[in-house]
C-alpha atoms as a PDB file:
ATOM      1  CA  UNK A   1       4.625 -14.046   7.206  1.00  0.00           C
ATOM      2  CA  UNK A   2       1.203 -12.535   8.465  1.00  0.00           C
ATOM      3  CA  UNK A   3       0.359  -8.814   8.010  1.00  0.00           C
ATOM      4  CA  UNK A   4       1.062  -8.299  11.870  1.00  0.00           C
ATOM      5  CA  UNK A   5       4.585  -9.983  11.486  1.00  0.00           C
ATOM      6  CA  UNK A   6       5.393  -7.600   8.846  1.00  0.00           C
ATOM      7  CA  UNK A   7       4.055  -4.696  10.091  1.00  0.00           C
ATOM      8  CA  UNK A   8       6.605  -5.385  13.536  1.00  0.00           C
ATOM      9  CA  UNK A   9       9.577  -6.249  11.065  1.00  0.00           C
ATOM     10  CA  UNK A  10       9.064  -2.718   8.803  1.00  0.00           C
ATOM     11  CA  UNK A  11       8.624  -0.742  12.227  1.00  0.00           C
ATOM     12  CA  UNK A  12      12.265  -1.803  12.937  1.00  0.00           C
ATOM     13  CA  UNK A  13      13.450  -0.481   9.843  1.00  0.00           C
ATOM     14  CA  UNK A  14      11.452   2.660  10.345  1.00  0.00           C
ATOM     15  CA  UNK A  15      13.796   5.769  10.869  1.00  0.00           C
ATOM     16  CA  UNK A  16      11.912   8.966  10.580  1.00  0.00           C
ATOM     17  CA  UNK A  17      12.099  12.373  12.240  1.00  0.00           C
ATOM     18  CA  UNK A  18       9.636  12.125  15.663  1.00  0.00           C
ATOM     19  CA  UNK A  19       8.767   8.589  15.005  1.00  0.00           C
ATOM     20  CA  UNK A  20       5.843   7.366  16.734  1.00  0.00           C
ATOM     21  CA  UNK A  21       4.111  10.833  16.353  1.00  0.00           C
ATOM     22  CA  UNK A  22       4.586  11.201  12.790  1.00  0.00           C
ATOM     23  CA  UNK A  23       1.725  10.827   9.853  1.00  0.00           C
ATOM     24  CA  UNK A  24       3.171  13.200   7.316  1.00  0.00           C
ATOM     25  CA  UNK A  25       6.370  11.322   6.779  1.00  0.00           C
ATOM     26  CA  UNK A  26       5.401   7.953   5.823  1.00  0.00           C
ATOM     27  CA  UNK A  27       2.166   9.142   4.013  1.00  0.00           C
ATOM     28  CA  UNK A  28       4.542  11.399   1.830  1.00  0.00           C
ATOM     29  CA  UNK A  29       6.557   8.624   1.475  1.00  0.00           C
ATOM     30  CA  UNK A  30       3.176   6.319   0.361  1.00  0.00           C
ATOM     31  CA  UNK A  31       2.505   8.484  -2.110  1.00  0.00           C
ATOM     32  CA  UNK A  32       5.982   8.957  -3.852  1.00  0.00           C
ATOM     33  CA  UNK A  33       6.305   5.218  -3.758  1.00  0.00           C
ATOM     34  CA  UNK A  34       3.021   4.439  -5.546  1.00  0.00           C
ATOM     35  CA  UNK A  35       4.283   7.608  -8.034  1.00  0.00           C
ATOM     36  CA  UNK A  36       7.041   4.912  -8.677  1.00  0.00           C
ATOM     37  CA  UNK A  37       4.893   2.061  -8.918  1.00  0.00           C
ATOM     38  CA  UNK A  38       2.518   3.882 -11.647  1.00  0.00           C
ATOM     39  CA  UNK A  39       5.737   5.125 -13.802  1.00  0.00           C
ATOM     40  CA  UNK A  40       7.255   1.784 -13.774  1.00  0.00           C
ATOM     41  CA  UNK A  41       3.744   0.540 -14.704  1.00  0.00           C
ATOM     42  CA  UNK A  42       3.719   3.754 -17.406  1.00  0.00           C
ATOM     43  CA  UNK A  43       6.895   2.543 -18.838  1.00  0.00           C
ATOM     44  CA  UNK A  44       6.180  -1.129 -19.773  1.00  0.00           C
ATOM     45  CA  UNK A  45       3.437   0.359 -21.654  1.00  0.00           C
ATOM     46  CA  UNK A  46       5.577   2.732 -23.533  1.00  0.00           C
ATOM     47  CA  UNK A  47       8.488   0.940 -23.985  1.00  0.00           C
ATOM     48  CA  UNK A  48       7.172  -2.800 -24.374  1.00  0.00           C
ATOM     49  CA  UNK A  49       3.941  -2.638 -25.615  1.00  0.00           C
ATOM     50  CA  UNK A  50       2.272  -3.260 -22.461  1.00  0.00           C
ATOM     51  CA  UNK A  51       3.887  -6.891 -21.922  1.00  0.00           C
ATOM     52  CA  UNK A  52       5.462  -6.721 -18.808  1.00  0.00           C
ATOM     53  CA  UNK A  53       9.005  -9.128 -18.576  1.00  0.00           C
ATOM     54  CA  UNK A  54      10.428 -10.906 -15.574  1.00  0.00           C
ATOM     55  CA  UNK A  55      12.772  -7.675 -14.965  1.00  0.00           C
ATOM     56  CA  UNK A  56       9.995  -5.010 -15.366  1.00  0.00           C
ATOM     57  CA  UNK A  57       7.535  -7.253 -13.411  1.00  0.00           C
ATOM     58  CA  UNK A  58      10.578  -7.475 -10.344  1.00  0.00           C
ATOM     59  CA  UNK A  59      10.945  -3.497 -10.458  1.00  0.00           C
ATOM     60  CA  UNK A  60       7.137  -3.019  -9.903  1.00  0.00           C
ATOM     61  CA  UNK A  61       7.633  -6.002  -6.970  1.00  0.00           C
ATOM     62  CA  UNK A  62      10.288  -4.296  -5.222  1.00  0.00           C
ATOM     63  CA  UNK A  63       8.059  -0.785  -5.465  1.00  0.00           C
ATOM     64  CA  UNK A  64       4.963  -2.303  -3.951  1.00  0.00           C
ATOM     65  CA  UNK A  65       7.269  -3.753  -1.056  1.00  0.00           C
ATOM     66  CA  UNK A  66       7.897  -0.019  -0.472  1.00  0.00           C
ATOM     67  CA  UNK A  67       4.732   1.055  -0.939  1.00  0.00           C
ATOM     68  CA  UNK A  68       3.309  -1.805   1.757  1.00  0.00           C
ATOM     69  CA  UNK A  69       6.362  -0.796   3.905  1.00  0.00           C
ATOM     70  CA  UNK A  70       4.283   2.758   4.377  1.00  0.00           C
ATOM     71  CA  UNK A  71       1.012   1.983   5.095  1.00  0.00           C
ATOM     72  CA  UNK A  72       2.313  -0.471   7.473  1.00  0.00           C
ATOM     73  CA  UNK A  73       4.116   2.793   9.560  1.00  0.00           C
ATOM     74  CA  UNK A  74       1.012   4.835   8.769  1.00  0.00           C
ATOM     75  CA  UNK A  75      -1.262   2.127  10.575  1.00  0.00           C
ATOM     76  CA  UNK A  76       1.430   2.187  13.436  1.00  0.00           C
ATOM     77  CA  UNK A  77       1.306   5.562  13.499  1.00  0.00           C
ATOM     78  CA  UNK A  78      -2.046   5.668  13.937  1.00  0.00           C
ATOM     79  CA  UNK A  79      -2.100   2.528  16.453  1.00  0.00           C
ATOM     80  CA  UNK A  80      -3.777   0.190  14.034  1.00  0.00           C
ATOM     81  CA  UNK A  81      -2.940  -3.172  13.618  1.00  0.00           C
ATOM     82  CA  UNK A  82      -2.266  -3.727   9.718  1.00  0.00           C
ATOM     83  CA  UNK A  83      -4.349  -7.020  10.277  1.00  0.00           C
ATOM     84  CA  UNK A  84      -7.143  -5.169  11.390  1.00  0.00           C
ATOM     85  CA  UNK A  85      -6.935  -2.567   8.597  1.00  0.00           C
ATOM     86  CA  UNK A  86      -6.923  -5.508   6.018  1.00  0.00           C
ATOM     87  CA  UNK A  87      -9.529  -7.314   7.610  1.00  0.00           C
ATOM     88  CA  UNK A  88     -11.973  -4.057   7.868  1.00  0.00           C
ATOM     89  CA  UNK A  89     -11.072  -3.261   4.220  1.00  0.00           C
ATOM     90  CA  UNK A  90     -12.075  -6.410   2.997  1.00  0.00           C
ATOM     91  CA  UNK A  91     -15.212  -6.713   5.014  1.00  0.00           C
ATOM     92  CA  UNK A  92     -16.201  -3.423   3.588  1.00  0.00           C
ATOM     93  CA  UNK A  93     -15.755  -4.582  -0.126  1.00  0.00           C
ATOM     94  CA  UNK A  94     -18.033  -7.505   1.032  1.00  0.00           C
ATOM     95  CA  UNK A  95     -20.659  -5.662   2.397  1.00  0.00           C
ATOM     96  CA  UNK A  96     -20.465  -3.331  -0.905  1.00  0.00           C
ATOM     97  CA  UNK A  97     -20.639  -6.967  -2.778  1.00  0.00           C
ATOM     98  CA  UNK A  98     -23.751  -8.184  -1.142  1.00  0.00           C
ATOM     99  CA  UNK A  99     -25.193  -4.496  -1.975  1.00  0.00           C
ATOM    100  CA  UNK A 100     -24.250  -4.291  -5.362  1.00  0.00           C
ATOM    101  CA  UNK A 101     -22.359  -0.857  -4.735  1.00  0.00           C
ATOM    102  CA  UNK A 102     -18.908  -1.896  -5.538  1.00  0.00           C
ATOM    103  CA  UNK A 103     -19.414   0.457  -8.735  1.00  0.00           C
ATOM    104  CA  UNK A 104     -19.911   3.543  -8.031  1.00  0.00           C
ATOM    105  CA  UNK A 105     -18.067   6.640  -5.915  1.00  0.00           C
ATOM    106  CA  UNK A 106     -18.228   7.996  -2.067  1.00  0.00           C
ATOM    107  CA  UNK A 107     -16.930   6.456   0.864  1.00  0.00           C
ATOM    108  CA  UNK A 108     -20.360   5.362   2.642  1.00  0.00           C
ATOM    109  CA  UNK A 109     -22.143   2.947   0.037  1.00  0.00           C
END
């Protein structure tokens, strides 16, 4: 499956108060789904020492499917392709490569 396959096949799933003009639902969502991911993440370091098992490491899966599952409705809400927001994204951390600004803070360097 490609990023624009998946973004078509989460939009069909996607049933939200005024879908298709709606930012503030998924991007709630987004961030109460990456809360999950970083106290599942929290929790195999207090409870197993850091070592993350089959089980623990299948939890976080399953959270990062819901966290891709809302950026993908974000980008459709905002008419971008999730190809094209992956491609740009990466490009960007390429350009910020070849400049030797990868470490470092702000948006523009």
């Amino acid at each position: 499956m490609n990023f624009s396959e998946y973004q078509e096949l989460a939009r069909e799933t996607a049933i939200y108060p005024q879908l298709g003009n709606n930012l503030w639902y998924p991007t709630l969502g987004l961030c109460g789904e990456a809360g999950e991911v970083a106290e599942k993440i929290k929790k195999v370091y207090r409870d197993n020492n850091g070592v993350a098992d089959y089980d623990k490491k299948l939890e976080i899966k399953k959270e990062l499917g819901d966290v891709l599952w809302y950026l993908a409705n974000i980008a459709t809400e905002l008419n971008f392709s999730f190809q094209e927001v992956a491609e740009l994204n990466i490009q960007k951390l390429h350009e910020r490569q070849k400049n030797n600004t990868l470490h470092g803070s702000g948006d523009n360097r």
